[in-house]
Protein backbone atom coordinates (compact mmCIF):
# COMPACT_ATOMS: atom_id res chain seq x y z
CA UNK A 1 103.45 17.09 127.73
CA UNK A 2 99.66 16.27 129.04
CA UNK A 3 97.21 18.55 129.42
CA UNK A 4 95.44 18.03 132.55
CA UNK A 5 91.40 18.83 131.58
CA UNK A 6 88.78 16.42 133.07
CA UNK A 7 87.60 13.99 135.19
CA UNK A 8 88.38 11.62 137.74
CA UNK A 9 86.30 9.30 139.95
CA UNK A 10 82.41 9.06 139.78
CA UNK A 11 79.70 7.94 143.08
CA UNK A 12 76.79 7.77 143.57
CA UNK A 13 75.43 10.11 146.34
CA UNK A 14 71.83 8.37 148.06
CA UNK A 15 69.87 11.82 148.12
CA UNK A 16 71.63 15.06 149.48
CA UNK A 17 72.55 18.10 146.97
CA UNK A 18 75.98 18.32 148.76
CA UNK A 19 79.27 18.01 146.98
CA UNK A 20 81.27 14.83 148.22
CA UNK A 21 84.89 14.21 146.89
CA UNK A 22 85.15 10.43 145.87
CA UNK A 23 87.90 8.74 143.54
CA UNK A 24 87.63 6.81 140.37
CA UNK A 25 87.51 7.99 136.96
CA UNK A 26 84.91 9.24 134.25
CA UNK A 27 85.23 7.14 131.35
CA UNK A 28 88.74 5.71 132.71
CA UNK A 29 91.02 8.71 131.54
CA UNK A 30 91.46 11.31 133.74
CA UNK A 31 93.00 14.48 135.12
CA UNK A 32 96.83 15.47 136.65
CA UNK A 33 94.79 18.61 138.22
CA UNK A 34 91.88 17.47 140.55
CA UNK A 35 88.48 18.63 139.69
CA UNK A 36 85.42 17.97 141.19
CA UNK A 37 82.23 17.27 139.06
CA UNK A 38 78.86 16.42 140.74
CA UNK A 39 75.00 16.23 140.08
CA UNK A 40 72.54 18.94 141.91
CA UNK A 41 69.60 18.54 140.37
CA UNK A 42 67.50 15.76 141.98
CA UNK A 43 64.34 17.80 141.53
CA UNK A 44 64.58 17.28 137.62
CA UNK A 45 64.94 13.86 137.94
CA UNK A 46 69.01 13.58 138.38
CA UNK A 47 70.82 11.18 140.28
CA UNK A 48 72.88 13.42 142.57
CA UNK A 49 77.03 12.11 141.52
CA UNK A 50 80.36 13.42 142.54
CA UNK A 51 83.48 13.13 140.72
CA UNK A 52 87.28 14.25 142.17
CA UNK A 53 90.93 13.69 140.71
CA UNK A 54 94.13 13.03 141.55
CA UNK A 55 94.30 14.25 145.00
CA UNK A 56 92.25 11.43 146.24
CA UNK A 57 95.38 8.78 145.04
CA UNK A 58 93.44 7.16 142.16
CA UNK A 59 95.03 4.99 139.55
CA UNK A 60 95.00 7.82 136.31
CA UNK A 61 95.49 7.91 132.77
CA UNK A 62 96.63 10.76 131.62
CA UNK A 63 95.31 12.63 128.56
CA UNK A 64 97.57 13.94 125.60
CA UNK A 65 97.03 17.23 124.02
CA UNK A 66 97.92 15.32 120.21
CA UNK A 67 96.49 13.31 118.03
CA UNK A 68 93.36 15.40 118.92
CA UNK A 69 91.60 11.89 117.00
CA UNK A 70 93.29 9.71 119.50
CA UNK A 71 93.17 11.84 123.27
CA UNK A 72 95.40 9.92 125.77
CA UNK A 73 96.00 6.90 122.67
CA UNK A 74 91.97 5.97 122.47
CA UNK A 75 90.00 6.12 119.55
CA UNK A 76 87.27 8.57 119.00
CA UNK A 77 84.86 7.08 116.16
CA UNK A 78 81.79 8.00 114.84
CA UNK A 79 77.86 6.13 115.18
CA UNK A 80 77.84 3.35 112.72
CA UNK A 81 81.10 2.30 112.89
CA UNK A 82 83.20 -0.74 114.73
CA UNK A 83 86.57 -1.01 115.90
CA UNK A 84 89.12 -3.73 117.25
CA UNK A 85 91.34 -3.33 120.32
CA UNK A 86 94.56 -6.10 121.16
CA UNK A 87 93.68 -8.40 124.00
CA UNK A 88 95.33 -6.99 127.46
CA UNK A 89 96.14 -10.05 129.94
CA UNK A 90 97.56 -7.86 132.65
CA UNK A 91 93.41 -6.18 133.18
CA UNK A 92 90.53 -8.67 134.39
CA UNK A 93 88.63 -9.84 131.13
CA UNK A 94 85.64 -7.86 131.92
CA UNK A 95 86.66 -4.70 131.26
CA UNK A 96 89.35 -5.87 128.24
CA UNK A 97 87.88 -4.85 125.35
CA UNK A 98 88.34 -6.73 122.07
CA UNK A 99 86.07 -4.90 119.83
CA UNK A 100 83.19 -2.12 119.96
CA UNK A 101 80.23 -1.70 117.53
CA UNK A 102 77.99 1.02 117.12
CA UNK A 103 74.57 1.90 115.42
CA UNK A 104 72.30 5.07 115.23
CA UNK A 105 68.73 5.23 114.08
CA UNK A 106 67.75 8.89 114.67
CA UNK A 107 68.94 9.89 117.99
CA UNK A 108 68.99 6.41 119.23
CA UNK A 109 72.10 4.91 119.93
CA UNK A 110 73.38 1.24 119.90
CA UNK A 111 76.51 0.61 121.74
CA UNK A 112 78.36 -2.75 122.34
CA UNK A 113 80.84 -3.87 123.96
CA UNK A 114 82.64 -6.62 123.20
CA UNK A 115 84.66 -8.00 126.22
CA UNK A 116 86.86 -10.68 126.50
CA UNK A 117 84.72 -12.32 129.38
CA UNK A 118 81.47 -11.37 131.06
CA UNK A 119 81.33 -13.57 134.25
CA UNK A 120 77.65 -13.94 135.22
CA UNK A 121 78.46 -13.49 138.58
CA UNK A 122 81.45 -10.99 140.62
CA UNK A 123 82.88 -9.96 143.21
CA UNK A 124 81.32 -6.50 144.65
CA UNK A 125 82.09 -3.95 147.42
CA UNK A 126 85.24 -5.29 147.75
CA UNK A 127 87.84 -4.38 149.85
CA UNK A 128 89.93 -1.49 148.87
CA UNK A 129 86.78 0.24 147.43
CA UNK A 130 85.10 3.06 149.68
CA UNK A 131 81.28 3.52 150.21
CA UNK A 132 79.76 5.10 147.35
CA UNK A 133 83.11 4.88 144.87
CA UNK A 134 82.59 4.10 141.61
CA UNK A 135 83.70 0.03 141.71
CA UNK A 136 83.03 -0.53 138.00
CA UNK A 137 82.03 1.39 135.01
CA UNK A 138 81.64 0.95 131.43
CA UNK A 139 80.89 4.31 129.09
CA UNK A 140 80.42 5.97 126.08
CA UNK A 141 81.90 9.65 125.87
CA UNK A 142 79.57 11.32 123.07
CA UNK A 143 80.90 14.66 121.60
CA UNK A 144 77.39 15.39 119.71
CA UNK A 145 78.82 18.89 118.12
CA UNK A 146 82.75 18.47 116.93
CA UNK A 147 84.73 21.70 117.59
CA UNK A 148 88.17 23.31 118.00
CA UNK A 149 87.77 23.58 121.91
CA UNK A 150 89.37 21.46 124.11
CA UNK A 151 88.21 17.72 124.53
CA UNK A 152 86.41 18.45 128.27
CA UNK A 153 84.71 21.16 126.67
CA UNK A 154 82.86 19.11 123.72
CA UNK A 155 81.86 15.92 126.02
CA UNK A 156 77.94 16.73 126.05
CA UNK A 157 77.01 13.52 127.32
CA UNK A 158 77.94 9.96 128.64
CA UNK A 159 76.35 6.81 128.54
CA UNK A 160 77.45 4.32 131.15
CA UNK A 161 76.64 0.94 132.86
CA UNK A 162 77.99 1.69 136.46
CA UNK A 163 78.37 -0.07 139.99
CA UNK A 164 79.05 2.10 143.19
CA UNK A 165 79.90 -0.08 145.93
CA UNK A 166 78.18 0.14 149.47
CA UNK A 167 80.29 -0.43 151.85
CA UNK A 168 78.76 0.94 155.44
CA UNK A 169 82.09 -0.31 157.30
CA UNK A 170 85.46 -0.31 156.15
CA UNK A 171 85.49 -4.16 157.28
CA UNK A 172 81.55 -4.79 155.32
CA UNK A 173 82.83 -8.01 153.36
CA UNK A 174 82.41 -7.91 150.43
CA UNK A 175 79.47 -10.20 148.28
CA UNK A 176 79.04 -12.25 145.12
CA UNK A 177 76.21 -10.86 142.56
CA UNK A 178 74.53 -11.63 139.58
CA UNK A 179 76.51 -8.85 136.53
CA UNK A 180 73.13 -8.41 135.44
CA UNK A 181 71.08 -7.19 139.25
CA UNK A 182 74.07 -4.89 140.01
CA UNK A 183 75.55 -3.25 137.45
CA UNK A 184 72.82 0.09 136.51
CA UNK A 185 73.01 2.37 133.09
CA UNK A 186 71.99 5.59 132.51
CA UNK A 187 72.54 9.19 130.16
CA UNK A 188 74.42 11.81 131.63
CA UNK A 189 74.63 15.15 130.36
CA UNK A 190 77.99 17.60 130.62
CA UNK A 191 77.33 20.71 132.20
CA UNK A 192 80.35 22.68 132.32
CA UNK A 193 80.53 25.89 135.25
CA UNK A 194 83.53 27.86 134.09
CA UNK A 195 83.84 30.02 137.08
CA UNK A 196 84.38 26.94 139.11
CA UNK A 197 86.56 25.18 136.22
CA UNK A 198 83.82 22.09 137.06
CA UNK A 199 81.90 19.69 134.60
CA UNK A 200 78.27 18.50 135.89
CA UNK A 201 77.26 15.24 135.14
CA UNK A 202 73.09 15.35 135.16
CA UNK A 203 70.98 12.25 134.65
CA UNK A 204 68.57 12.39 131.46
CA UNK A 205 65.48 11.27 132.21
CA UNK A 206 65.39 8.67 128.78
CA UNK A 207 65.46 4.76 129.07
CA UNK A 208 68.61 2.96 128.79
CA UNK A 209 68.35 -0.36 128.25
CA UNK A 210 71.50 -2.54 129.05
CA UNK A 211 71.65 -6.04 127.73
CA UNK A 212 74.36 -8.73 128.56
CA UNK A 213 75.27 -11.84 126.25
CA UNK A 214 77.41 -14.11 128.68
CA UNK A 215 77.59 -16.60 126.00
CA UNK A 216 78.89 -13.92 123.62
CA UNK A 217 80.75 -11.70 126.56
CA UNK A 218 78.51 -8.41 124.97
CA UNK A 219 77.32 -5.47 126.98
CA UNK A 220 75.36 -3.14 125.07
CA UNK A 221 73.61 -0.19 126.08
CA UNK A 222 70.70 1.59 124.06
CA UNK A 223 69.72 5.02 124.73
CA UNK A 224 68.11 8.12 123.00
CA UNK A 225 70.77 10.51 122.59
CA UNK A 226 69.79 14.20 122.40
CA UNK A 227 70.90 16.23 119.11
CA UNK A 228 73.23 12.91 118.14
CA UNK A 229 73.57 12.83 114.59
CA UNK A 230 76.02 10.52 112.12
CA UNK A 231 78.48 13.20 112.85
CA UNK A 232 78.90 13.12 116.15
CA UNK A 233 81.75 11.21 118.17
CA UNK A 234 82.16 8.28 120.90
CA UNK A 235 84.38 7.16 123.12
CA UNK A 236 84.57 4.06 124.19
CA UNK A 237 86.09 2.98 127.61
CA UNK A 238 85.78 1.00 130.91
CA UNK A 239 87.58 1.14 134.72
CA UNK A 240 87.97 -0.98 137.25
CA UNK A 241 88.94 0.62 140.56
CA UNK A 242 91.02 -1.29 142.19
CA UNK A 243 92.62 -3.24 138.59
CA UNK A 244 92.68 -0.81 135.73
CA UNK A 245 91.35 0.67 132.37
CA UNK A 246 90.91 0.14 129.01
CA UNK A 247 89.74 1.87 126.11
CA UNK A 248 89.73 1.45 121.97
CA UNK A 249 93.37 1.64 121.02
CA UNK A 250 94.21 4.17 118.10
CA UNK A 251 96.76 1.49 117.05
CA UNK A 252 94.78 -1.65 115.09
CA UNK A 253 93.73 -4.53 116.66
């Protein structure tokens, strides 16, 4: 019924090239098979990540095989276009999205958010949440080539405002913070290893600019996107760890 194909959980490693399992999930949809999906290159510039699946007990969304338009019931659209999603009371209002709105001039990309609250202050490291997990994430899957393979294999990059907590004891409480001084973006590109049946998330050395509207709950994030053209596809979605998903719903708004 689901095919099981990608990713699960994202942290953010402080410096070594090793490999660390952690739990959350890429772009909120994720895997029944665990895989593991990390960044090694910190000599080019990348911010060393890990990603792992199912094994490590995280909340999952599964992915359907059909509509290949709408994978796991979210919409894929393309740059220049908006979309509406229904209002979901039973997630926290900053990651309930009502509406997303895209733009491309070249290979820059505009992408907003629009949420149906953006506190200026929240709750971070929180209990519950493990050092270096993935506490909060909003991203931007971008298929830049459209093909017949499978939907891990087309992701070719993600752009992403993320928060990994830092929690140095399992009792560290955790603290109030501006949105704005802890949440961080970046560009990620997929690398996909076969022979390990792994996807490697690498940071792009561009400028992403993230800007938040709390008057007008917006989070937009505006990056140059390699080889992104009016053809090419996005993804919109966000994740909580410890409270849920959401992403664009295939069904109007």
């Amino acid at each position: 019924m689901f095919k099981g194909i990608l990713l699960a959980g994202l942290v953010l490693l402080a410096a070594a090239c090793t490999v660390t399992p952690a739990a959350s999930s890429v772009a909120t949809r994720a895997v029944q098979e665990s895989r593991l999906v990390a960044v090694l290159e910190p000599e080019q510039g990348a911010t060393p990540l890990a990603v792992s699946g199912a094994a490590q007990g995280t909340a999952l969304l599964a992915v359907s095989e059909e509509p290949a338009d709408c994978p796991g019931g979210y919409l894929k659209m393309l740059p220049g276009q908006s979309a509406s999603d229904p209002i979901a009371d039973d997630i926290p209002a900053y990651i309930d999205i009502i509406s997303v709105d895209t733009s491309l001039d070249g290979e820059t990309l505009t992408a907003v958010f629009f949420l149906r609250d953006i506190p200026e202050e929240m709750e971070f490291n929180r209990e519950g949440v493990k050092d270096l997990h993935s506490e909060y994430m909003w991203t931007i899957e971008i298929f830049v080539e459209n093909s017949e393979e499978s939907e891990s294999e087309q992701i070719e990059y993600m752009l992403g405002a993320v928060y990994s907590a830092r929690r140095v004891l399992a009792d560290t409480p955790a603290s109030t913070r501006p949105f704005k001084d802890a949440v961080r973006s970046t560009l990620w590109k997929a690398k996909h290893d076969h022979e390990k049946d792994v996807i490697f998330l690498i940071n792009v050395p561009v400028y992403v600019r993230m800007l938040v509207s709390h008057e007008d709950d917006t989070l937009t994030l505006i990056s140059e996107v390699p080889g992104i053209t009016s053809e090419s596809s996005l993804l919109f979605s966000t994740y909580d760890i410890l409270l849920g998903q959401d992403g664009v719903s295939c069904h109007p708004g």
